[in-house]
C-alpha atoms as a PDB file:
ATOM      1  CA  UNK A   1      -2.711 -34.312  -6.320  1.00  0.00           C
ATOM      2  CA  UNK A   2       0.970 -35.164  -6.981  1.00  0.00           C
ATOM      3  CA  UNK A   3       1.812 -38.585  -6.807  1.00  0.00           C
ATOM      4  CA  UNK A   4       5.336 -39.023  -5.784  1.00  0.00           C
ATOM      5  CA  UNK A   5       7.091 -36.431  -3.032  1.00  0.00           C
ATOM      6  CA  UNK A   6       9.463 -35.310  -5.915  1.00  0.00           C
ATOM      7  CA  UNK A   7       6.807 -33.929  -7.438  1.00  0.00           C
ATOM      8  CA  UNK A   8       5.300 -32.701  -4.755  1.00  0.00           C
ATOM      9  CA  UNK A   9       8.570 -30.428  -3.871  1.00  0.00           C
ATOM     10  CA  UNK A  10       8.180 -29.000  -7.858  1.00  0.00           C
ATOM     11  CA  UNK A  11       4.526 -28.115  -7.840  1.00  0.00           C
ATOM     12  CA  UNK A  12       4.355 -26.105  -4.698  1.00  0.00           C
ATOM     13  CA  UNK A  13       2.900 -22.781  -5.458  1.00  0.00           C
ATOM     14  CA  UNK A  14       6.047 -21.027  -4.260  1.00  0.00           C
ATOM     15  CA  UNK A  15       7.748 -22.617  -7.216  1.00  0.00           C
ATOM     16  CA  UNK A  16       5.329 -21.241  -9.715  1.00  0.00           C
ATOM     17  CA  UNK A  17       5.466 -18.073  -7.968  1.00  0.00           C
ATOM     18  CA  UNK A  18       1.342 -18.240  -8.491  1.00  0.00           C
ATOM     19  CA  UNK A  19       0.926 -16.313  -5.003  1.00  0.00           C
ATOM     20  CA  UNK A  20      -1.054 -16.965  -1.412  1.00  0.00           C
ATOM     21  CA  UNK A  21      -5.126 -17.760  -2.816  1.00  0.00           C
ATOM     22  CA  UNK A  22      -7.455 -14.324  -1.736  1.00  0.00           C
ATOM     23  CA  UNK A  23     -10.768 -16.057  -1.212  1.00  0.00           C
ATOM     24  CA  UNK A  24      -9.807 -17.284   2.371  1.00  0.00           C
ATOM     25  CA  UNK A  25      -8.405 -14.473   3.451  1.00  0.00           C
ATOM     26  CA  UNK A  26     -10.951 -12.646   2.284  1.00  0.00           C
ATOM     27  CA  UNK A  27     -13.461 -15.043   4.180  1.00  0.00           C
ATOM     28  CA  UNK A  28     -12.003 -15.014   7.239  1.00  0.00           C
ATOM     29  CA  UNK A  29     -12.063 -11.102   7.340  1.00  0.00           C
ATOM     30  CA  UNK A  30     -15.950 -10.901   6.169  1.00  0.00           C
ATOM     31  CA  UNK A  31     -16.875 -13.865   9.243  1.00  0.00           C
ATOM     32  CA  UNK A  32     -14.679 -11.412  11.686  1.00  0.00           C
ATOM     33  CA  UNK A  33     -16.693  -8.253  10.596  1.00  0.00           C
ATOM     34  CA  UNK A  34     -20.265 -10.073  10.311  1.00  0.00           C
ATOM     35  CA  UNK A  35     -19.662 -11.493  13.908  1.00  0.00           C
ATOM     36  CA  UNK A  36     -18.827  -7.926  15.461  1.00  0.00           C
ATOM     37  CA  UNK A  37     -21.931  -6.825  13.269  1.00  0.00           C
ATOM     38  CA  UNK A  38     -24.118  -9.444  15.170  1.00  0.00           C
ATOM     39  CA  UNK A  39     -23.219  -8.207  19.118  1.00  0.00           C
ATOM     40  CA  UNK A  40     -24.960  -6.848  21.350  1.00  0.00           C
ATOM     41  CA  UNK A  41     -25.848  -2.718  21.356  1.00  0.00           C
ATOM     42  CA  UNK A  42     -24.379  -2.210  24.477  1.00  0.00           C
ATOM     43  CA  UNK A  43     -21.006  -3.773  23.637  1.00  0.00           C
ATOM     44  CA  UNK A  44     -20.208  -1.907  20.665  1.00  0.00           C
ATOM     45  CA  UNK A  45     -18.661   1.779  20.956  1.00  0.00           C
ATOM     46  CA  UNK A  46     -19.943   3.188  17.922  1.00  0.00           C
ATOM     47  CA  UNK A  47     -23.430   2.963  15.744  1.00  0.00           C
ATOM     48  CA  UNK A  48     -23.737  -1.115  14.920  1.00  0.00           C
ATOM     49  CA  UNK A  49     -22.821   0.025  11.185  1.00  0.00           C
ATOM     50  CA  UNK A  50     -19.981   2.682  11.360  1.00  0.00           C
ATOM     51  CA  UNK A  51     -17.381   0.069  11.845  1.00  0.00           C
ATOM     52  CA  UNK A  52     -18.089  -2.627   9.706  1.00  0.00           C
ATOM     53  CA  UNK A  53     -18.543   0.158   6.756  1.00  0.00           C
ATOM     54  CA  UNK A  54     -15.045   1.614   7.531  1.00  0.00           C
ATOM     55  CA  UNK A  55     -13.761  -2.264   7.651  1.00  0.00           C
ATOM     56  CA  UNK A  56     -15.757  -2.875   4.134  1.00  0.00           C
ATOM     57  CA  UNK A  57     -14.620  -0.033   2.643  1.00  0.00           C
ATOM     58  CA  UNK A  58     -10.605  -1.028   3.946  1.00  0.00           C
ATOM     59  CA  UNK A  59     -11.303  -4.325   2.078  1.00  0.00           C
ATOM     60  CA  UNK A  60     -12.377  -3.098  -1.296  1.00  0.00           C
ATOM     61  CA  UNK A  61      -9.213  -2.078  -2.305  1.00  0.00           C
ATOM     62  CA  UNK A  62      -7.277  -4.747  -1.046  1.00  0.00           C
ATOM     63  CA  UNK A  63      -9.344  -7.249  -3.174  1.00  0.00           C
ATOM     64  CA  UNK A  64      -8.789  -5.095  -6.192  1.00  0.00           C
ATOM     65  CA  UNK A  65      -5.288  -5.298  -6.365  1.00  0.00           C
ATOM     66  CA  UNK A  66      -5.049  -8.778  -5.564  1.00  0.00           C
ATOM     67  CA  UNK A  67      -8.622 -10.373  -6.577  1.00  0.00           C
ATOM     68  CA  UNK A  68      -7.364 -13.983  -7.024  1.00  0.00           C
ATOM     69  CA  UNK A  69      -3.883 -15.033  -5.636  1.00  0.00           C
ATOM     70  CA  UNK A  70      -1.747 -12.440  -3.393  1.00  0.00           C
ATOM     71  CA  UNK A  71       0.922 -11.444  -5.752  1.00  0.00           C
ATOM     72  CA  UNK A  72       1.405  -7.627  -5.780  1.00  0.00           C
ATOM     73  CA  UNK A  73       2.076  -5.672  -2.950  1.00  0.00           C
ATOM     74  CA  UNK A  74       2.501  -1.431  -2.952  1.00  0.00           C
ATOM     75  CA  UNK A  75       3.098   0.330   0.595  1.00  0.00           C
ATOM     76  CA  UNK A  76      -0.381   1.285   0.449  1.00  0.00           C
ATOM     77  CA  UNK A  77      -1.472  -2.313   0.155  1.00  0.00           C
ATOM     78  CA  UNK A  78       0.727  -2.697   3.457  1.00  0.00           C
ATOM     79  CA  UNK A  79      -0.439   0.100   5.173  1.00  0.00           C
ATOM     80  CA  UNK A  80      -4.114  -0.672   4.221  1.00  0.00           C
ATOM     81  CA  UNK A  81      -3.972  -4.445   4.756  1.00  0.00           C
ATOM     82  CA  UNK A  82      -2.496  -3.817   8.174  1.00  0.00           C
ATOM     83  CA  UNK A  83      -4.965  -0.729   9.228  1.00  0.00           C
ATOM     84  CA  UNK A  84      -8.014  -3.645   8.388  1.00  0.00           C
ATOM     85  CA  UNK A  85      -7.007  -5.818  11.145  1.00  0.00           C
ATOM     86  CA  UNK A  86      -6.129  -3.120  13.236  1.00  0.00           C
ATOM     87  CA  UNK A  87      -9.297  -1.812  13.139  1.00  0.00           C
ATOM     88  CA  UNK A  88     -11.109  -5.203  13.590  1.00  0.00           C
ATOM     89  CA  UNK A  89      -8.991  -6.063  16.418  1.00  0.00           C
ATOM     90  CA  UNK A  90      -8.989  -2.559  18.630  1.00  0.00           C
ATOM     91  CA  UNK A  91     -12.795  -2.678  18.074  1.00  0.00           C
ATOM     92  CA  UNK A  92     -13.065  -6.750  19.525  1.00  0.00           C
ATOM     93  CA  UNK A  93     -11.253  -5.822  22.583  1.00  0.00           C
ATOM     94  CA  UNK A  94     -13.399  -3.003  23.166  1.00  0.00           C
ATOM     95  CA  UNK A  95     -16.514  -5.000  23.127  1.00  0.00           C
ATOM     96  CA  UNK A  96     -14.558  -7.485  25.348  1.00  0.00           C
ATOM     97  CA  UNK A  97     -13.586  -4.710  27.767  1.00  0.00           C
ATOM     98  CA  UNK A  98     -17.562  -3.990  27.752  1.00  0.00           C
ATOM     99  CA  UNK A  99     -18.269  -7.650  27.771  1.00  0.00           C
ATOM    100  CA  UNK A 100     -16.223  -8.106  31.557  1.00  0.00           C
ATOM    101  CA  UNK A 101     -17.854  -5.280  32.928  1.00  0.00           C
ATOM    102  CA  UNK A 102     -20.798  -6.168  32.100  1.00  0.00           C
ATOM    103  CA  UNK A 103     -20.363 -10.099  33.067  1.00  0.00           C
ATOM    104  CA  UNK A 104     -19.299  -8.771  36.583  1.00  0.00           C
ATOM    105  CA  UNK A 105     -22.223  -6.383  37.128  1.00  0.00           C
ATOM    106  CA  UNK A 106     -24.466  -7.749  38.985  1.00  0.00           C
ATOM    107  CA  UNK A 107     -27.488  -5.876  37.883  1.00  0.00           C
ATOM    108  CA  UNK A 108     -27.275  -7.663  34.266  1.00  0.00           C
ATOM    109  CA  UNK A 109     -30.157  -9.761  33.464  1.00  0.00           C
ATOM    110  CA  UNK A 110     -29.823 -11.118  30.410  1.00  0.00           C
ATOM    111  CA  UNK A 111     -26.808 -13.122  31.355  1.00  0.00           C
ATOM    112  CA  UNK A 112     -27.441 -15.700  28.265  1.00  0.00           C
ATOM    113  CA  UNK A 113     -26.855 -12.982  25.648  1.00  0.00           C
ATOM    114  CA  UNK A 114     -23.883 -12.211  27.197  1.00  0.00           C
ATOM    115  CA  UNK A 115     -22.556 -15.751  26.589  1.00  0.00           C
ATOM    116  CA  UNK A 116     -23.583 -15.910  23.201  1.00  0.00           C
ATOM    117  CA  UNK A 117     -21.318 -12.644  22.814  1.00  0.00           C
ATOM    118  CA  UNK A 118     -18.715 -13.910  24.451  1.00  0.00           C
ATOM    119  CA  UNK A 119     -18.547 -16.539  22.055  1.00  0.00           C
ATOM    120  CA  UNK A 120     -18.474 -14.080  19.301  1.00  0.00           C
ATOM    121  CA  UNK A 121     -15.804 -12.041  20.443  1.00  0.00           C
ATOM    122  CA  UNK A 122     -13.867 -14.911  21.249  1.00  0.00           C
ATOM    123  CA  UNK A 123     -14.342 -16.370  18.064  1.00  0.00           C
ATOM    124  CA  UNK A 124     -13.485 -12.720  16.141  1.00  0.00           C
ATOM    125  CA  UNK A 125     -10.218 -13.063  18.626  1.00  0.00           C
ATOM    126  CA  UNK A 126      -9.006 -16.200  16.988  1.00  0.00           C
ATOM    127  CA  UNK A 127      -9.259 -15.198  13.544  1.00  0.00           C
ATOM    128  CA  UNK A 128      -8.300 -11.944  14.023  1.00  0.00           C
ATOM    129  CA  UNK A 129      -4.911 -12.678  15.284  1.00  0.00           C
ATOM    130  CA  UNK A 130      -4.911 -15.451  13.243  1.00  0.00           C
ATOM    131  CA  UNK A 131      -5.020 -12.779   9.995  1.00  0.00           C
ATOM    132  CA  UNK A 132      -2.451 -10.549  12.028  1.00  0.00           C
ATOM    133  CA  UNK A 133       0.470 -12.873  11.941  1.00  0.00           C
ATOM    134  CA  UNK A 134      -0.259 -14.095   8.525  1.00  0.00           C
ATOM    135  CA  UNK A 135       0.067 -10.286   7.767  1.00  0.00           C
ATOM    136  CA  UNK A 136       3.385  -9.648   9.650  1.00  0.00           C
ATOM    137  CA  UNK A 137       5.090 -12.802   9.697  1.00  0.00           C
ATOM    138  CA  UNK A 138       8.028 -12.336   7.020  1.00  0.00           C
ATOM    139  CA  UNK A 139       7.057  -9.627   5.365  1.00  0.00           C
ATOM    140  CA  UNK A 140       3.149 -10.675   4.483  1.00  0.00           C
ATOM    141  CA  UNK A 141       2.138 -13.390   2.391  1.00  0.00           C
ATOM    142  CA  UNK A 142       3.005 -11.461  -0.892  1.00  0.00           C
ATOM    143  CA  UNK A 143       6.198 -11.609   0.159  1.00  0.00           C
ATOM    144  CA  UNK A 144       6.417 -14.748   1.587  1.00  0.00           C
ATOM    145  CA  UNK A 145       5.606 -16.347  -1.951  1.00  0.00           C
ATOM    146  CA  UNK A 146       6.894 -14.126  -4.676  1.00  0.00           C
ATOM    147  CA  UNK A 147      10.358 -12.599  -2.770  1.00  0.00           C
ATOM    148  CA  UNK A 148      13.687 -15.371  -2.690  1.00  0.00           C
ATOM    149  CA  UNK A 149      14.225 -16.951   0.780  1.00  0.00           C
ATOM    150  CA  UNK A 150      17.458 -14.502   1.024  1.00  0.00           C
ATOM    151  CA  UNK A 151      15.396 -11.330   0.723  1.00  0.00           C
ATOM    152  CA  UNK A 152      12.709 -12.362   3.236  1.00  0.00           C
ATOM    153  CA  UNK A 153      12.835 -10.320   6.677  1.00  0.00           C
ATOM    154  CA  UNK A 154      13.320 -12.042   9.668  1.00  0.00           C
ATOM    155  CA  UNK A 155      11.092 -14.652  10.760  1.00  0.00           C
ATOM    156  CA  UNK A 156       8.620 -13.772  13.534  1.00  0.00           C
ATOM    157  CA  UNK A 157       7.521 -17.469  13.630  1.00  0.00           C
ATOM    158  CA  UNK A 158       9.365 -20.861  13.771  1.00  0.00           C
ATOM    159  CA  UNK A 159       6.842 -23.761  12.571  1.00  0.00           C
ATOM    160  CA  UNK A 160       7.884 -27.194  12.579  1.00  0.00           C
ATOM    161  CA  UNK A 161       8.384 -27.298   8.995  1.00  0.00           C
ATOM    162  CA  UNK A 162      10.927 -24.928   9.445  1.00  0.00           C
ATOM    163  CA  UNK A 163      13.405 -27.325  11.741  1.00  0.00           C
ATOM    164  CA  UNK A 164      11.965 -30.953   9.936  1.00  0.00           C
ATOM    165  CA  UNK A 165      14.715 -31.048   7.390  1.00  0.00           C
ATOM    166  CA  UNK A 166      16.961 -33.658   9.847  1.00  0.00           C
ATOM    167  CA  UNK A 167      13.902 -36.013  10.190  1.00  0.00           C
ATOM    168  CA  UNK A 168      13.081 -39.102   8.286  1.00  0.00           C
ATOM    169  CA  UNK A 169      12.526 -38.514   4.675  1.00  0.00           C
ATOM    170  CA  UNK A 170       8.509 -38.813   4.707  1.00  0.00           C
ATOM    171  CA  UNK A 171       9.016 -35.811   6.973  1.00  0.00           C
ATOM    172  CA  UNK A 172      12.068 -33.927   5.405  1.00  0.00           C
ATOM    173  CA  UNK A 173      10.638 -34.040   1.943  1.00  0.00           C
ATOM    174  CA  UNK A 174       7.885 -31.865   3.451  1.00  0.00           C
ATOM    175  CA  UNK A 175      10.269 -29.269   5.578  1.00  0.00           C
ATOM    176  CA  UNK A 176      10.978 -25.846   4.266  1.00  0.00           C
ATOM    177  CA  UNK A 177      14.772 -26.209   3.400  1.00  0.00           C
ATOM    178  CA  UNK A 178      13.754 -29.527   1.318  1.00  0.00           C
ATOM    179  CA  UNK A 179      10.575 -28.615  -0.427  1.00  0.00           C
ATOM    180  CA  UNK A 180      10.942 -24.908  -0.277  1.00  0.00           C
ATOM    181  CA  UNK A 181       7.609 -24.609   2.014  1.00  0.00           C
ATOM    182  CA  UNK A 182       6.064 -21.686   3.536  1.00  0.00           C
ATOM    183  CA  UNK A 183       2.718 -21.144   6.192  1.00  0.00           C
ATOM    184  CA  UNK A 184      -0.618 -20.322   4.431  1.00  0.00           C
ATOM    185  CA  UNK A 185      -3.363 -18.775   6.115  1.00  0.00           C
ATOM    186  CA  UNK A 186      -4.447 -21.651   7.954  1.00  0.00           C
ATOM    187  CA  UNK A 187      -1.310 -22.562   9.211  1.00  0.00           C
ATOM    188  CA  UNK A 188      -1.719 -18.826  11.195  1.00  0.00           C
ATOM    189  CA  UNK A 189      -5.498 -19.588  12.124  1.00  0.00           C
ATOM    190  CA  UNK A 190      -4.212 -22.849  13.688  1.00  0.00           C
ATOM    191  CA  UNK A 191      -1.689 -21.051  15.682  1.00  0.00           C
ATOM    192  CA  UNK A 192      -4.104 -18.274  16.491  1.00  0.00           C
ATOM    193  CA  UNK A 193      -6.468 -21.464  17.985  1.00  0.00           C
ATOM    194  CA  UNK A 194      -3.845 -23.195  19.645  1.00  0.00           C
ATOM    195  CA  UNK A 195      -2.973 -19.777  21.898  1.00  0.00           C
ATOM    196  CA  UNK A 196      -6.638 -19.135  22.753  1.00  0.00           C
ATOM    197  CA  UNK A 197      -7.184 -22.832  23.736  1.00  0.00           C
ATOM    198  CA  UNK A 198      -3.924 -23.594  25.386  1.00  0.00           C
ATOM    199  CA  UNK A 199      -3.297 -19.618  26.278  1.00  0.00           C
ATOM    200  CA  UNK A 200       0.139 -20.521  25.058  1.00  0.00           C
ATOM    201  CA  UNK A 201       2.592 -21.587  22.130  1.00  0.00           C
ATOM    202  CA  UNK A 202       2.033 -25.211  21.039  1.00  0.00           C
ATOM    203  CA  UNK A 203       4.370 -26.836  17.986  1.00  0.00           C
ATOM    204  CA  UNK A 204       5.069 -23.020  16.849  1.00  0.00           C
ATOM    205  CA  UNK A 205       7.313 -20.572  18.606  1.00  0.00           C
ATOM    206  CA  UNK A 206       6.993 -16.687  18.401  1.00  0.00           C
ATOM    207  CA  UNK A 207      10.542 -15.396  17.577  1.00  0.00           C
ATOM    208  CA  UNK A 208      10.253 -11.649  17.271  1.00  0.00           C
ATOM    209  CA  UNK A 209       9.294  -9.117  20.433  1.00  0.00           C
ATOM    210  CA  UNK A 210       6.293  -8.071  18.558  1.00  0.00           C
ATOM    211  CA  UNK A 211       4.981 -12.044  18.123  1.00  0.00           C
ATOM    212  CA  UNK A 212       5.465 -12.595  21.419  1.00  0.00           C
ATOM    213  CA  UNK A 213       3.659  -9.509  21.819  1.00  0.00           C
ATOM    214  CA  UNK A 214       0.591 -10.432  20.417  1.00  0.00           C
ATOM    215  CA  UNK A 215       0.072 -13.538  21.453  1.00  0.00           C
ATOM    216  CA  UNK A 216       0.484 -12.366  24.979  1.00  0.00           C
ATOM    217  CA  UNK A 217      -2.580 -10.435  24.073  1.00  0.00           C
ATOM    218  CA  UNK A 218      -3.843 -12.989  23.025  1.00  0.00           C
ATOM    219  CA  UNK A 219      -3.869 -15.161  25.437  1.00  0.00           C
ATOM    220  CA  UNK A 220      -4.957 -12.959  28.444  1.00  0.00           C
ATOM    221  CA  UNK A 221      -8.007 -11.812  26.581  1.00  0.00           C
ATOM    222  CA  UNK A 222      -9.128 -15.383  25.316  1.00  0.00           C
ATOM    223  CA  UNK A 223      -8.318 -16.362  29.269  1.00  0.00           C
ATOM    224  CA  UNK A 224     -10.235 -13.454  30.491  1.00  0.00           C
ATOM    225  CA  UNK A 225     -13.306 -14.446  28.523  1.00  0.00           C
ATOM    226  CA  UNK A 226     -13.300 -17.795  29.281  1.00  0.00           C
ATOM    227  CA  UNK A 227     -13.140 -17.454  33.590  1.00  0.00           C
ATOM    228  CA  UNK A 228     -15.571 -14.602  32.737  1.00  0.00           C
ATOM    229  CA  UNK A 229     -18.194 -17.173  30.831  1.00  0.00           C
ATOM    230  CA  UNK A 230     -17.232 -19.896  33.170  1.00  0.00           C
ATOM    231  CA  UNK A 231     -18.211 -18.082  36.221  1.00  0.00           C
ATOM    232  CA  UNK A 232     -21.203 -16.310  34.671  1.00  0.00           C
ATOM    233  CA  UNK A 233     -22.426 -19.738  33.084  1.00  0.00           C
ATOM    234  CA  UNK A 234     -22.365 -21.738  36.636  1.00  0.00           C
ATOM    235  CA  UNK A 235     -24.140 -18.341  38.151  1.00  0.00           C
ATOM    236  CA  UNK A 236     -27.110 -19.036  35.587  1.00  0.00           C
ATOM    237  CA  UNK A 237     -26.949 -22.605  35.630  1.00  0.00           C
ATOM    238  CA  UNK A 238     -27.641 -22.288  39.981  1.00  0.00           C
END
């Protein structure tokens, strides 16, 4: 760990131009797919193993060009990268289009196993989204490491890092303009939880049409699902 906040500012990985890590992205991608593997028959739209091959088979690539750190980056990449979470999310709020009807019909028995799904999909919501505005915001964490600030397209999200640099120094030493910082991966995640808990922005503000976009999505989908459970959950409970 570096000792002194000097330091600090000259051993971030943007200086060394070492790129975003793979492994979590990675991770958070495999938990998505193995949680849509685990639903219910009746809330997926296609046989339980068509869609996690076609994710599986998006992913291969995508590790092979960037196995450890997140350095090069080919339209394909884009295209491919992009197409993954598309897929994974168009395929969650299908099952959670299923998942309402079938919370509302009251001929369903097995009301537990639907709660145990909504969980699921609620859970593949958050990181899902979560991976989507790492992917867009500023061009896409290749970008976001290896290209100068100057060349960067336009923000789609302002974190507080990004407005810190006027604070006290503890705090300014940290802030993008001082120490050259930029979000990770979990910094997305933690926005991505933040909309589906509070169903909307907390310390980070969507900029662009599209962010606000999404997390509009977002939100009414992880609001849906939790009224949905709530209601169904007091049903069983009586």
């Amino acid at each position: 760990m570096p000792r002194t906040r000097e330091e600090a500012r000259f051993r971030h990985p943007r200086h060394e131009r070492r790129g975003e890590a793979r492994p979590p992205g990675v991770a958070a991608t495999l938990i998505a797919i193995a949680l849509y593997l685990f639903l219910p028959q009746r809330l997926l739209i296609a046989p339980r193993y068509v869609l996690p091959a076609l994710e599986g088979v998006l992913l291969i690539p995508l590790v092979a060009i960037n196995p450890r750190r997140l350095t090069r980056q080919t339209r394909a990449f884009r295209v491919l990268s992009l197409t993954l979470v598309a897929v994974i999310a168009a395929s969650n709020l299908l099952a959670l289009g299923t998942l309402i009807h079938d919370l509302v019909s009251a001929g369903v028995k097995d009301g537990r196993e639907l709660l145990v799904a909504s969980l699921q999909i609620w859970l593949t919501n958050v990181i899902v989204f979560g991976l989507a505005y790492w992917e867009l915001d500023r061009g896409g964490p290749v970008s976001r490491t290896q290209a100068p600030r100057e060349e960067l397209p336009l923000a789609d999200f302002r974190f507080s890092q990004d407005e810190n640099d006027d604070a006290v120094q503890e705090i300014s030493d940290g802030s993008s303009k001082t120490s050259d910082w930029v979000p990770t991966l979990m910094d997305y995640l933690y926005v991505s939880v933040t909309n589906s808990t509070a169903f909307s922005p907390t310390d980070t503000m969507p900029l662009s049409s599209r962010a606000k976009f999404l997390m509009s999505v977002e939100s009414v989908a992880a609001l849906l699902t939790s009224l949905l459970v709530i209601a169904r959950a007091v049903s069983i409970l009586r």
